[in-house]
Protein backbone atom coordinates (compact mmCIF):
# COMPACT_ATOMS: atom_id res chain seq x y z
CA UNK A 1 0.00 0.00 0.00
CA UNK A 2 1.24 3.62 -1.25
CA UNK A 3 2.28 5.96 1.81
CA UNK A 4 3.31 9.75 1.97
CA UNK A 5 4.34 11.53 4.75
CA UNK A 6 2.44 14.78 5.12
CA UNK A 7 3.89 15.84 7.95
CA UNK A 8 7.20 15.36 9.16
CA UNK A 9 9.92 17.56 10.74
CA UNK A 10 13.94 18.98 10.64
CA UNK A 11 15.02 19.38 13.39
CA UNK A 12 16.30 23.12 13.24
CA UNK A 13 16.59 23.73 17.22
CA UNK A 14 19.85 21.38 17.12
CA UNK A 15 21.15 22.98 13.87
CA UNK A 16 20.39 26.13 14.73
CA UNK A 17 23.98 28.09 14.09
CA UNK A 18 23.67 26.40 10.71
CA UNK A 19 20.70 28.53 10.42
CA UNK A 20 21.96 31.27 11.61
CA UNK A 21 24.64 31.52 9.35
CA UNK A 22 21.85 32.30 6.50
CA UNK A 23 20.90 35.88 8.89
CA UNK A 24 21.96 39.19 7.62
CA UNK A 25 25.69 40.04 8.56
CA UNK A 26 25.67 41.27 12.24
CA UNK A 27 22.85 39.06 13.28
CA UNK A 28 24.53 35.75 12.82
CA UNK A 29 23.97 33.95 16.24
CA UNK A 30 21.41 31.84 17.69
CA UNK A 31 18.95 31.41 18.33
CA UNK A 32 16.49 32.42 15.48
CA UNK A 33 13.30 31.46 16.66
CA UNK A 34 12.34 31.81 20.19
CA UNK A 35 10.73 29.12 22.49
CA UNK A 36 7.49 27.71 21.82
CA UNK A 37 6.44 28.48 25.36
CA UNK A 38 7.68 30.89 27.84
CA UNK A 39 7.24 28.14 30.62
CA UNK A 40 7.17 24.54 29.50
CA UNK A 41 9.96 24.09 27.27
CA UNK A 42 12.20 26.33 29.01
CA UNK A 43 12.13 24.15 31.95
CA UNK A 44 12.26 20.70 29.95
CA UNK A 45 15.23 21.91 27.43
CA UNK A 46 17.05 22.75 31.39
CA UNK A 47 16.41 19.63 32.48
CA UNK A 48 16.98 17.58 30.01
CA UNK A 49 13.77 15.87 30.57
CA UNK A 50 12.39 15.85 27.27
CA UNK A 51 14.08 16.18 23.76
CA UNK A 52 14.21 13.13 22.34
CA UNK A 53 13.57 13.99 18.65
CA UNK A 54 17.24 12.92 17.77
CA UNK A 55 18.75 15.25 14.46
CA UNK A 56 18.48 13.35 11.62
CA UNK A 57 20.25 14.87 8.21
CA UNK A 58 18.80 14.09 4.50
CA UNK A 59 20.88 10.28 5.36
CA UNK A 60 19.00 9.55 7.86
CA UNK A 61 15.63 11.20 6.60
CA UNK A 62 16.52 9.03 3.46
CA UNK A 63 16.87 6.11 5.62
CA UNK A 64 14.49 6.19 7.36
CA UNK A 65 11.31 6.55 4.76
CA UNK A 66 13.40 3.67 2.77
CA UNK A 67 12.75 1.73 5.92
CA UNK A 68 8.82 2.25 6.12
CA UNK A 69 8.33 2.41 2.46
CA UNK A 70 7.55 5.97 2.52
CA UNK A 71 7.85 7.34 -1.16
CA UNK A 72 8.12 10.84 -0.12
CA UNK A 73 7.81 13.52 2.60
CA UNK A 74 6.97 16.77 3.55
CA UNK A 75 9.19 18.48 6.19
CA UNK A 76 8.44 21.42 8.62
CA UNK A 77 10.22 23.02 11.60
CA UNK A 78 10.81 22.55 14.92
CA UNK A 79 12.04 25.60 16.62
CA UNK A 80 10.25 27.22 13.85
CA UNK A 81 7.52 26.25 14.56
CA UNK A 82 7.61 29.38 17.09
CA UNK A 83 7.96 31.78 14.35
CA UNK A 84 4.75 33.05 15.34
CA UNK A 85 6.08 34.49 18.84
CA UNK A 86 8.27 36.90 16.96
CA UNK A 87 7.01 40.26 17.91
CA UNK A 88 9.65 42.02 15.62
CA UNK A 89 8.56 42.19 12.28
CA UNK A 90 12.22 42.49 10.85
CA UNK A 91 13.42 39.86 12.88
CA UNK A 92 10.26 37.41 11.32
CA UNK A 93 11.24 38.61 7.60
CA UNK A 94 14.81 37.51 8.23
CA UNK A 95 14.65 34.78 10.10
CA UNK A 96 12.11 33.03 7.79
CA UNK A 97 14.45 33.92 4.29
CA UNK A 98 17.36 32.59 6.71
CA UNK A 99 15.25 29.05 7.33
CA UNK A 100 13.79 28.68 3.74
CA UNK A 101 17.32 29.44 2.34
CA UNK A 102 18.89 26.50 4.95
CA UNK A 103 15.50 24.43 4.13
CA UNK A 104 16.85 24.15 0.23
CA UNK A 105 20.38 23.99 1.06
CA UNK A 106 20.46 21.33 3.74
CA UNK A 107 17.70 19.15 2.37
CA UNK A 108 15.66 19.80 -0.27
CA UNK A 109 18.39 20.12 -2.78
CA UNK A 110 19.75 17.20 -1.59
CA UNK A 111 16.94 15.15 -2.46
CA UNK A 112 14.18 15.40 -4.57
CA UNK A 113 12.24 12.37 -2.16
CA UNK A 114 11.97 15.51 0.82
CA UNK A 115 9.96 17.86 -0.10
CA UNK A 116 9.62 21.31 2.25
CA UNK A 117 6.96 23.95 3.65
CA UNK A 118 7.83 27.41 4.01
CA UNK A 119 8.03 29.38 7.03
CA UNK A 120 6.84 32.74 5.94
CA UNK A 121 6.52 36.36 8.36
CA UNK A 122 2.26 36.63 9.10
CA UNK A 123 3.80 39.57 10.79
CA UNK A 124 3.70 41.95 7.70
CA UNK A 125 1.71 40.09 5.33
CA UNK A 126 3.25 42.25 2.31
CA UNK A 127 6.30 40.42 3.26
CA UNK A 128 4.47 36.75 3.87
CA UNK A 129 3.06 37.43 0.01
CA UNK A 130 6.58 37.78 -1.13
CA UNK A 131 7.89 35.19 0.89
CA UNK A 132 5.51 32.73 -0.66
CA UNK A 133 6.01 33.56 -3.73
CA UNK A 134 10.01 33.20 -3.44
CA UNK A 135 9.54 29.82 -1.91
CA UNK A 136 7.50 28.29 -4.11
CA UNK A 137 8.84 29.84 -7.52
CA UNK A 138 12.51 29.42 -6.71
CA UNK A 139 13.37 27.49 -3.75
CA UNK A 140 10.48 24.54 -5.07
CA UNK A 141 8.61 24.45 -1.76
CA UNK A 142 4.82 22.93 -1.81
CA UNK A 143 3.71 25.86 -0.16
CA UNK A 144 4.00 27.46 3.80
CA UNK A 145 3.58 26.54 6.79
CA UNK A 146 0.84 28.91 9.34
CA UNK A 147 1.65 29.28 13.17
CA UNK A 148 -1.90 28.49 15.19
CA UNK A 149 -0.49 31.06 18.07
CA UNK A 150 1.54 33.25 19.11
CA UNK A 151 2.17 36.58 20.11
CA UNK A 152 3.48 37.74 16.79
CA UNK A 153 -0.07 36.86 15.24
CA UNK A 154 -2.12 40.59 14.91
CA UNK A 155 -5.49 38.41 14.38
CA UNK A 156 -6.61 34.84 13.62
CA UNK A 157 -6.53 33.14 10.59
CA UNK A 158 -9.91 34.05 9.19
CA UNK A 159 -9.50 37.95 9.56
CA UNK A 160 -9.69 39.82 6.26
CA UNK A 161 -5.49 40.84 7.00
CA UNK A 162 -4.22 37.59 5.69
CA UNK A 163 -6.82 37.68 2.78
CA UNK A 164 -4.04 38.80 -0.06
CA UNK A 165 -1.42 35.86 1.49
CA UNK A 166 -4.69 33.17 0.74
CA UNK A 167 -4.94 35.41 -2.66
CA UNK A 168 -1.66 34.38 -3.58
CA UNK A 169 -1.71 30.70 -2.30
CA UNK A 170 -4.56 30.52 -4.71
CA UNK A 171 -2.10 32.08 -7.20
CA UNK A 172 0.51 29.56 -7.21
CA UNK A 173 -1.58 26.49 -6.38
CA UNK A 174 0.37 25.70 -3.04
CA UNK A 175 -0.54 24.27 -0.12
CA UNK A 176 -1.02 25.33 3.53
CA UNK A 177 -0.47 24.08 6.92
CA UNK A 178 -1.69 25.25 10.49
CA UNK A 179 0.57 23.82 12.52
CA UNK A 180 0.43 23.30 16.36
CA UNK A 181 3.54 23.96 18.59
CA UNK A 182 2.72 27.12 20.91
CA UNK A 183 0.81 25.92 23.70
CA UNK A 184 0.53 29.11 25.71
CA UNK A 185 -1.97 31.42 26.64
CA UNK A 186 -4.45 28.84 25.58
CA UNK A 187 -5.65 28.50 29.23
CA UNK A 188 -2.75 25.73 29.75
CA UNK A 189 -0.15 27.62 31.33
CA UNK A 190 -0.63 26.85 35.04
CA UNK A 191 -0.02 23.30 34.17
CA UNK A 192 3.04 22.07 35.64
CA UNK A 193 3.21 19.07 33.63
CA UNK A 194 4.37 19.07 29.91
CA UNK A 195 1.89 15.82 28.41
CA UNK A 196 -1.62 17.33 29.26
CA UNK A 197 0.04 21.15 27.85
CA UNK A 198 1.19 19.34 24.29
CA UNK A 199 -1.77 16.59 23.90
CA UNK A 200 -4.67 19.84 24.56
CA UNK A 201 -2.36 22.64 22.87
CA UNK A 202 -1.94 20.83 19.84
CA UNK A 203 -5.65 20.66 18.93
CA UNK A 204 -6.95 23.43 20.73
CA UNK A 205 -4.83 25.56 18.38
CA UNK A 206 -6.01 24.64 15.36
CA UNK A 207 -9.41 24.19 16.02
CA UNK A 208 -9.47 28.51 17.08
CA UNK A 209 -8.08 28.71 13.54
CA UNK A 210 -10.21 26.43 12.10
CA UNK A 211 -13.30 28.36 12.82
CA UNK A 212 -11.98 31.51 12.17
CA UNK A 213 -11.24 30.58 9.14
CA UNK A 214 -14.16 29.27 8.54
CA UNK A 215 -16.81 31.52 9.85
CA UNK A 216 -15.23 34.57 8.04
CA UNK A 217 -15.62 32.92 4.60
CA UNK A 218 -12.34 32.29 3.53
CA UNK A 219 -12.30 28.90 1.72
CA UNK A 220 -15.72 30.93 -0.26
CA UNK A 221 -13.50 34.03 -0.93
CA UNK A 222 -10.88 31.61 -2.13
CA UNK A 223 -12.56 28.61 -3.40
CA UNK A 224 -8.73 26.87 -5.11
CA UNK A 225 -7.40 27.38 -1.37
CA UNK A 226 -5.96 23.81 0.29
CA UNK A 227 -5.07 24.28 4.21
CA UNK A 228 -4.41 21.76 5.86
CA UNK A 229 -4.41 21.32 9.81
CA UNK A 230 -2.14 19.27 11.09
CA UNK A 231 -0.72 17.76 14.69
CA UNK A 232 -3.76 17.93 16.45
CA UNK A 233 -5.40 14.23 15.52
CA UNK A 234 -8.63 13.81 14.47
CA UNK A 235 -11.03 13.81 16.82
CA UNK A 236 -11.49 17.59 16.99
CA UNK A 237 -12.91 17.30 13.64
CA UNK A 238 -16.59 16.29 14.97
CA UNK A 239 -16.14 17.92 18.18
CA UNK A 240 -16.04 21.13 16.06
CA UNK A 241 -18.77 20.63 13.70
CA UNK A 242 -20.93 19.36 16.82
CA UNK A 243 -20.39 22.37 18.58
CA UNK A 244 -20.85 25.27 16.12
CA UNK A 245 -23.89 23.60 14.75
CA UNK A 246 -25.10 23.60 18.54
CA UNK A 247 -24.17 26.85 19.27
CA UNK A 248 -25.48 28.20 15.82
CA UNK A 249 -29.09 26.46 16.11
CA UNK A 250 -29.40 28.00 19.62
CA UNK A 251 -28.97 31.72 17.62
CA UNK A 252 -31.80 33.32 16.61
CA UNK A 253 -32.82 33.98 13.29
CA UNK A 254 -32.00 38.04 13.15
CA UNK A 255 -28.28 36.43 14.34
CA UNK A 256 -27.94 34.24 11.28
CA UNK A 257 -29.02 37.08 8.79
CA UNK A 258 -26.17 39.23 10.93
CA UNK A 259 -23.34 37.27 10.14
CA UNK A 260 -24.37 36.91 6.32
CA UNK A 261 -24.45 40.66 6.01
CA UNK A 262 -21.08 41.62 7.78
CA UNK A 263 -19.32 38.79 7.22
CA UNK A 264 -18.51 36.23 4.33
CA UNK A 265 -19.74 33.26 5.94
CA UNK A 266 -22.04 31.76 3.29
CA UNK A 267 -24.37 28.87 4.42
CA UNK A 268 -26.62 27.69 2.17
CA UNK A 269 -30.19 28.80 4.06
CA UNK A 270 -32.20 27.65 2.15
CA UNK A 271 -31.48 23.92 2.26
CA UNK A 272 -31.31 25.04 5.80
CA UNK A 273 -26.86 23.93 5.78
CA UNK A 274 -25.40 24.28 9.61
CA UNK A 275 -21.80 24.81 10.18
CA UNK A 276 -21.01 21.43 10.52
CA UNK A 277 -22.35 20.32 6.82
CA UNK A 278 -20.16 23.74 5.46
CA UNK A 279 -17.54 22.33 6.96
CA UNK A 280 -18.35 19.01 5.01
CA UNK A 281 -19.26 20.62 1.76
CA UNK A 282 -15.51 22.66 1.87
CA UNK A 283 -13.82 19.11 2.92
CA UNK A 284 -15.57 17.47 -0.51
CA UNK A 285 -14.31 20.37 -2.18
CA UNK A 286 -10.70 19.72 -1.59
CA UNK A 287 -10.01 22.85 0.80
CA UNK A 288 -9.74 21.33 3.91
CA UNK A 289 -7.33 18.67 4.98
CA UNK A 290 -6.64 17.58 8.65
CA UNK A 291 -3.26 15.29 9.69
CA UNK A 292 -3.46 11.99 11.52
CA UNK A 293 -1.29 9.61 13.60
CA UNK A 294 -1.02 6.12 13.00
CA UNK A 295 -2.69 5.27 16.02
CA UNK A 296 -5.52 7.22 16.52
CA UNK A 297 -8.19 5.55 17.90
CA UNK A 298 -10.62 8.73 16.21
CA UNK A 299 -10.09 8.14 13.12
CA UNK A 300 -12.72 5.96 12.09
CA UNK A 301 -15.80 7.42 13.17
CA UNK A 302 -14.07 11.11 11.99
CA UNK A 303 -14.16 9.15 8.66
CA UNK A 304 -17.73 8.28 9.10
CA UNK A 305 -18.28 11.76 10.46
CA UNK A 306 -17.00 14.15 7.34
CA UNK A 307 -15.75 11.13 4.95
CA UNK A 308 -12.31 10.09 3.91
CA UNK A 309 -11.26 13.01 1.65
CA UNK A 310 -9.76 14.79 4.39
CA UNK A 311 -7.15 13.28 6.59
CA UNK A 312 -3.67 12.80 5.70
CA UNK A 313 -1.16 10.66 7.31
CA UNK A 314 2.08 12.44 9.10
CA UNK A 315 5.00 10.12 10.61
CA UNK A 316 5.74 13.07 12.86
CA UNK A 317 9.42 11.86 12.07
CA UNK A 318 11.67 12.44 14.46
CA UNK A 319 9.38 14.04 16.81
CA UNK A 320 7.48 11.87 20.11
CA UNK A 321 10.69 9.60 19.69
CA UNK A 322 9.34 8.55 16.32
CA UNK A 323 12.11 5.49 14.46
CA UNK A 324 11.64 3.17 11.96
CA UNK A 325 10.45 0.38 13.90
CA UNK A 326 7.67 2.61 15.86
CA UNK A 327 6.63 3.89 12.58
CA UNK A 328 6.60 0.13 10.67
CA UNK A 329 4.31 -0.52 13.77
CA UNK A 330 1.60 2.07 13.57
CA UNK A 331 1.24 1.96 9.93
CA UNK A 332 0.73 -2.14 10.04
CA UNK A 333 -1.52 -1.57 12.67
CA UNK A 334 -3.22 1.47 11.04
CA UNK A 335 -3.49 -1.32 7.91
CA UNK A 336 -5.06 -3.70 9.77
CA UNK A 337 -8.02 -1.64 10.98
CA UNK A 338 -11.60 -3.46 10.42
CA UNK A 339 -13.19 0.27 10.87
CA UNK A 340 -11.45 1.30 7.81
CA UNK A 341 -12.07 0.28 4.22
CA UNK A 342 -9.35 -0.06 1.35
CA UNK A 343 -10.46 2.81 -0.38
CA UNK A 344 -10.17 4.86 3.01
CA UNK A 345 -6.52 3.37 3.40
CA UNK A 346 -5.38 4.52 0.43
CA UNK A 347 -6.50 8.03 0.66
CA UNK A 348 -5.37 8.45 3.84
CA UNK A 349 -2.47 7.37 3.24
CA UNK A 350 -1.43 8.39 -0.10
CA UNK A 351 -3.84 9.54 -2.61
CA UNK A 352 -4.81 12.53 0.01
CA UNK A 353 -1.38 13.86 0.56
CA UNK A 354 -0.68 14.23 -3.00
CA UNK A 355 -4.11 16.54 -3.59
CA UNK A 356 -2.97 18.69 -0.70
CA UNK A 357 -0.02 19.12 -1.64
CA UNK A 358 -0.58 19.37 -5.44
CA UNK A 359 2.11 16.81 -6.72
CA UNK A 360 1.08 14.51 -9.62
CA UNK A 361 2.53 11.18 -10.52
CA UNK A 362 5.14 12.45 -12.11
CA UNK A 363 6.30 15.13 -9.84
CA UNK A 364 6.55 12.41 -6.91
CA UNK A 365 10.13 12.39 -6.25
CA UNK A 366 11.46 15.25 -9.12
């Protein structure tokens, strides 16, 4: 059975002077990218207690999706995954040129079989446009990757600001991705253990996104848009729709009419559509994709929820201690599933992935 790796990750934290190296003169030094969290990983990177993502190079990236039969992947960050945080808007413009430039150099032009996602500054979005467009055009990138927090962030993701970055997505046919890693201010930050912070932060994230985008008409403004939201499993996917159609039902009437007016978000009233069927009708439409693990238990019924078209798989490679043999492991089990069909296998595994992500047959590994 085909497989392609939506998601997985470099690990820039441990190369980070290599990164550094691609800053303007004078600026040269790490770190580039702050910390995802002002408490959580401060304390684990001090003790030690946590990073066991290892720091593979395009060898071991190599080796390891020859070892799980992986045709291809698509890498993002790991300490940029934080880019959002940057307050300065300079700082964001440099430091994401200085990542995409070390993106190419380290891996992508090493091998056509690892494939990247920008990071690109939401901080100006004049700049993000550009960014994008320099990416994709020269450096070969599948599109850029979207912080779901952060300081840096003027708005959400649905606000009419980021409009002329989805404008120019649409443009160059490229792909999206929300992307989880900045756990704070999400209500999470008393916790003083790390698990509960990553396995709520994680979904919680994307789902704020999610609906912003959603609710302020942005997949009907830009109707050849793909975003994808990934790291956050599957199970928020229902959760969502069950709880805006809930919380839209109990509106009245005058409400409904309201949001059509001022907004963009276009249900279909007269076959009287709730948010949780839009949701559906974008996710037939090839607009909305959503990232699984292996072994999430969720996946099924989110299947029989929204249908297959959606979810792509992501090895998450080298992140949560991710090898070979974990990864061998998941995907036979993920195989093996009775509450899964063939034809769901291979879209989830493959045949999803490559819609996202816009890469034919013959652009699989050139």
């Amino acid at each position: 059975m085909r497989v392609i790796d939506a998601d997985g990750h470099v690990n820039d934290r441990l190369r980070m002077e290599e990164v550094a190296k691609y800053m303007p003169k004078g600026n040269q030094f790490p770190p580039v990218f702050p910390e995802l969290d002002h408490l959580h990983t401060y304390f684990l990177r001090k003790n030690r207690a946590v990073i066991r993502t290892g720091n593979p190079g395009p060898k071991e990236w190599i080796e390891f999706i020859d070892n799980t039969g992986i045709e291809w992947t698509v890498v993002y960050p790991t300490s940029g995954l934080a880019v959002g945080r940057i307050v300065n808007e300079d700082w964001a413009i440099a430091a994401c040129k200085a990542y995409n430039n070390w993106l190419y150099d380290r891996f992508l032009n090493i091998s056509p079989r690892i494939k990247g996602m920008a990071l690109i500054p939401l901080q100006n979005v004049d700049s993000a446009v550009e960014e994008l467009n320099r990416a994709v055009k020269q450096l070969g990138m599948l599109g850029a990757m979207l912080p779901s927090n952060g300081e840096g962030l003027k708005t959400h993701l649905g606000s009419q600001l980021y409009w002329p970055l989805y404008e120019e997505a649409e443009k160059l046919n490229c792909a999206l991705g929300v992307h989880g890693g900045c756990h704070h201010h999400l209500g999470l930050d008393s916790l003083d253990t790390f698990f509960p912070v990553q396995a709520l932060g994680h979904p919680f994230g994307i789902m704020v996104q999610a609906a912003g985008m959603l609710v302020n008409g942005v997949f009907d403004r830009f109707p050849g848009l793909r975003v994808a939201f990934l790291e956050g499993g599957t199970t928020w996917v229902p959760f969502l729709m069950d709880r805006l159609d809930r919380s839209y039902e109990a509106k009245p009437a005058t409400d409904h009419v309201q949001v059509n007016l001022q907004g963009e978000f276009s249900l279909n009233l007269e076959t009287g559509e709730k948010p949780g069927d839009y949701f559906k009708r974008h996710v037939k439409q090839g607009r909305i994709y959503v990232g699984f693990d292996s072994d999430d238990d969720g996946l099924g019924y989110a299947i029989q929820k929204v249908g297959r078209e959606p979810f792509v798989f992501a090895s998450d490679f080298p992140h949560e201690a991710v090898n070979a043999e974990t990864c061998n492991r998941e995907l036979g089990e993920l195989i093996s599933r009775n509450d899964l069909t063939e034809k769901d296998k291979d879209a989830i595994l493959a045949e999803n992935v490559q819609r996202l992500y816009g890469v034919t047959t013959d652009q699989r590994v050139a």
